[in-house]
C-alpha atoms as a PDB file:
ATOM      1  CA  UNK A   1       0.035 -12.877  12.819  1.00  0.00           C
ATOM      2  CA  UNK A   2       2.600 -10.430  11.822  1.00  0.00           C
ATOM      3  CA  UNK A   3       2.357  -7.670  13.832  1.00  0.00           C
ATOM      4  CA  UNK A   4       5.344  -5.186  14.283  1.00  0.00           C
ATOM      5  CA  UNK A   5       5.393  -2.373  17.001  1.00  0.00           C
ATOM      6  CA  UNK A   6       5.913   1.558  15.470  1.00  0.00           C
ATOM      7  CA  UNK A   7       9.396   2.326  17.966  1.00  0.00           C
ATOM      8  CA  UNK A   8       8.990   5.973  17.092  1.00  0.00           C
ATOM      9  CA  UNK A   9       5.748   7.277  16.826  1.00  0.00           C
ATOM     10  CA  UNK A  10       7.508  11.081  16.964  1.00  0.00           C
ATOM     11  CA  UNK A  11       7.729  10.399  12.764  1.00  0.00           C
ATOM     12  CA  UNK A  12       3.800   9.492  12.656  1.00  0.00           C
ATOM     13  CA  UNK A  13       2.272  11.777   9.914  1.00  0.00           C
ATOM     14  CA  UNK A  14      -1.433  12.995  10.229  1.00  0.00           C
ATOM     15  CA  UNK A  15      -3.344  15.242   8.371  1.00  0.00           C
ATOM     16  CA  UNK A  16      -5.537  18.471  10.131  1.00  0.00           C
ATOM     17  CA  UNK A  17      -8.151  19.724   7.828  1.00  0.00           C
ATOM     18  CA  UNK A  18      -9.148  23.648   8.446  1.00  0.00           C
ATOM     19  CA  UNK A  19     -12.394  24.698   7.680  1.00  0.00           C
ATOM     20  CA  UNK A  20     -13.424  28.192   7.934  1.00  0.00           C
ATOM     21  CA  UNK A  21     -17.359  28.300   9.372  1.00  0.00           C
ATOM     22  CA  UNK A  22     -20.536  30.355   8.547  1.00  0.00           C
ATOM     23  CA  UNK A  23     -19.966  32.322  11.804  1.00  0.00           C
ATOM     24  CA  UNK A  24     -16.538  32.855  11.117  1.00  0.00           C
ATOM     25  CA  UNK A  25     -15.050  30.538  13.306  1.00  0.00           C
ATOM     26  CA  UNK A  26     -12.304  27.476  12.054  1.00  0.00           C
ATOM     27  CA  UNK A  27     -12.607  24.113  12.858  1.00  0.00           C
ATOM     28  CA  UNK A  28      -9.494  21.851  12.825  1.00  0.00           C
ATOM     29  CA  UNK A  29     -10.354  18.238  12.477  1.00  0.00           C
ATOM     30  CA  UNK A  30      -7.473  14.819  11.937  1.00  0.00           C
ATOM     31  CA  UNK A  31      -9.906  12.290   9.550  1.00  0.00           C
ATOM     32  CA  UNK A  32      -7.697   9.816  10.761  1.00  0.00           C
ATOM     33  CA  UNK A  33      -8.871  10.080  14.532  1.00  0.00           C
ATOM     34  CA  UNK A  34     -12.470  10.905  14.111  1.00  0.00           C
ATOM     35  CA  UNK A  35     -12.678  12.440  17.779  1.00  0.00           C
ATOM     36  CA  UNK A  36     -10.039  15.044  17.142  1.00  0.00           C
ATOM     37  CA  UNK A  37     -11.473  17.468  16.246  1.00  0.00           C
ATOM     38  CA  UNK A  38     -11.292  21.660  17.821  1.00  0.00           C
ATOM     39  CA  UNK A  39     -13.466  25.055  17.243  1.00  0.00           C
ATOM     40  CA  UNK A  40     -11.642  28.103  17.867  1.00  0.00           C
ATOM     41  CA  UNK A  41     -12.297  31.926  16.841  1.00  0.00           C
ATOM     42  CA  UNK A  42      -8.265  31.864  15.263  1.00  0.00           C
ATOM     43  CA  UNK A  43      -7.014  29.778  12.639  1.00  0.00           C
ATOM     44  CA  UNK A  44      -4.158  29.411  14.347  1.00  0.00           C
ATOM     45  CA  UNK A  45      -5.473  28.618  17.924  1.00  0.00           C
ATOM     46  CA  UNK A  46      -8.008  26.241  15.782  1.00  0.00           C
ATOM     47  CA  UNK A  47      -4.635  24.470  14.777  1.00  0.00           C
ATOM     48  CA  UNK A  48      -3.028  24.449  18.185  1.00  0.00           C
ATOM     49  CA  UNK A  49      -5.907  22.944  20.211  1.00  0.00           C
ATOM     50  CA  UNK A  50      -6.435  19.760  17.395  1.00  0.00           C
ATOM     51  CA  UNK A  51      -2.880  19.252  17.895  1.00  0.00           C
ATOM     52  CA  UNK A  52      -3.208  19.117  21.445  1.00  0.00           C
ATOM     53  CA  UNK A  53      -6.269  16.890  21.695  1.00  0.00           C
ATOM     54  CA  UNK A  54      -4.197  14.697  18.787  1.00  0.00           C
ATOM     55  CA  UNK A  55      -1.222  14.794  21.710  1.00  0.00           C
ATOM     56  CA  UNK A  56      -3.849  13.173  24.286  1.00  0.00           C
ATOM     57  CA  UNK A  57      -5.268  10.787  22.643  1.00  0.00           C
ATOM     58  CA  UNK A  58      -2.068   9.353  21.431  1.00  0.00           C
ATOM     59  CA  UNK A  59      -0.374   9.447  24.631  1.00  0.00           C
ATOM     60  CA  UNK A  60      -1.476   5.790  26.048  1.00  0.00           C
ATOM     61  CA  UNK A  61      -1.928   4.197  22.475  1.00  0.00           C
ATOM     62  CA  UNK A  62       0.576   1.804  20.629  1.00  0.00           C
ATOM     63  CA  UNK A  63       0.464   1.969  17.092  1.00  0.00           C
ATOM     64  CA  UNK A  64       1.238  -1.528  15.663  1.00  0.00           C
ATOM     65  CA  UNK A  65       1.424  -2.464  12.148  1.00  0.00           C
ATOM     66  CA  UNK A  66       0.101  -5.594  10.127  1.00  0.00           C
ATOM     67  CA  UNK A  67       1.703  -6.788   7.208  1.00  0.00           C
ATOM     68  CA  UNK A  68      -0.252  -9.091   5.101  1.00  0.00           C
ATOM     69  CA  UNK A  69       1.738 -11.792   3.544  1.00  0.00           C
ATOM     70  CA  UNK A  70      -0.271 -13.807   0.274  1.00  0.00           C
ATOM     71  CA  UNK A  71      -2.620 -10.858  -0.360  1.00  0.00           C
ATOM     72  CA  UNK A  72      -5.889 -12.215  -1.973  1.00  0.00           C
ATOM     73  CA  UNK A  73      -6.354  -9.456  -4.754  1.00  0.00           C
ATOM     74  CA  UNK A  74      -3.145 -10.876  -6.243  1.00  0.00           C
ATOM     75  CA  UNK A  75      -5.027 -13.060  -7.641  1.00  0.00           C
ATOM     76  CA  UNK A  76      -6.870 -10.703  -9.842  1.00  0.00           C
ATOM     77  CA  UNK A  77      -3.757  -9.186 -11.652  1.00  0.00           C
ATOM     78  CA  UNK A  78      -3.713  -9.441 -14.891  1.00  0.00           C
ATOM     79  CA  UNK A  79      -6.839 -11.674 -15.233  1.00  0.00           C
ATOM     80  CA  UNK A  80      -7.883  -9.074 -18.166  1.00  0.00           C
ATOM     81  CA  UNK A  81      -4.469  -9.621 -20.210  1.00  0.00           C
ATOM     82  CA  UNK A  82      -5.357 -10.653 -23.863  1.00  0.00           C
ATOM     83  CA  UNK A  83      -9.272 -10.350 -23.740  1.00  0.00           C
ATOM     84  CA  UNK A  84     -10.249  -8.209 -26.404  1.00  0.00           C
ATOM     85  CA  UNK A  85     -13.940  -7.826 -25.071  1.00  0.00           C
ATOM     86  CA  UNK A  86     -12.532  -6.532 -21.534  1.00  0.00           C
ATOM     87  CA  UNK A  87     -10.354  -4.812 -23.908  1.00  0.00           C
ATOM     88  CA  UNK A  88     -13.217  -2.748 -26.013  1.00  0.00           C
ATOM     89  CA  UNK A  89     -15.331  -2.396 -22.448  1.00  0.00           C
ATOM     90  CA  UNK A  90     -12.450  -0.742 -21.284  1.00  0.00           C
ATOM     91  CA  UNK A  91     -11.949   1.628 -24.099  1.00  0.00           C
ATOM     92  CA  UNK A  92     -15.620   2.418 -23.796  1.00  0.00           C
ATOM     93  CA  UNK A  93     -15.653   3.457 -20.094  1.00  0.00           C
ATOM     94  CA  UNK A  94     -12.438   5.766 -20.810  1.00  0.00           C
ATOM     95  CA  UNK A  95     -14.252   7.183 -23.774  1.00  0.00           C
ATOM     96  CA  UNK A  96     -17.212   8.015 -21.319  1.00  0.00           C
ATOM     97  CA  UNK A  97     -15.584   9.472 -18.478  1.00  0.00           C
ATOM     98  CA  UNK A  98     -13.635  11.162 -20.933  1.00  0.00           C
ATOM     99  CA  UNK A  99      -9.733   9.782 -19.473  1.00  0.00           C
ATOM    100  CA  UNK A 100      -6.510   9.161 -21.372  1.00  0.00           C
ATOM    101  CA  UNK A 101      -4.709   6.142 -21.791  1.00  0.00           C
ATOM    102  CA  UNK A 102      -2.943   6.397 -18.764  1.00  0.00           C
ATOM    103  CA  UNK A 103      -6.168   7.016 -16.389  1.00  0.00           C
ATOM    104  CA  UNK A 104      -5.888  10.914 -16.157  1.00  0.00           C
ATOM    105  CA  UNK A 105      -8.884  13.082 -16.289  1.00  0.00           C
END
């Protein structure tokens, strides 16, 4: 296994989602820890007590990181190349969801 330790988890990057409620009240939520998550009358105090519940949870947790040598959807790359059929399908679904060439909607 290839795990390597995160030395400085001061540069860790998380996202806080503010939501504004039906009572007029914000929530401030982190999707990437599901349990952080605060209620507060304020947007700002909303944003302040997620970032201190984000502070406790990380403050006994080691972040490690896995790096996954010989991924298996490698494999798949390219598979398509030269198959007119996959080709045409292709061209069909792009017509259909209406997209470009390059993928944009």
């Amino acid at each position: 296994m290839n795990l390597q330790s995160i030395a400085n988890l001061n540069k860790m990057s998380l996202h806080i989602l503010i939501e504004r409620g039906e009572s007029g009240h914000f929530m401030a939520s982190v999707p990437e820890l599901v349990d952080c998550v605060a209620w507060a009358e304020t947007r700002e105090a909303a944003i302040a007590a997620v970032q201190e519940k984000v502070r406790a949870r990380l403050a006994n947790i080691e972040v490690l990181m896995l790096e996954v040598a010989n991924n298996p959807w490698t494999e798949f790359i390219g598979m398509f190349e030269g198959d007119d059929e996959f080709a045409q399908l292709a061209a069909e679904l792009r017509a259909e969801r209406e997209l470009d060439i390059d993928g944009a909607a």
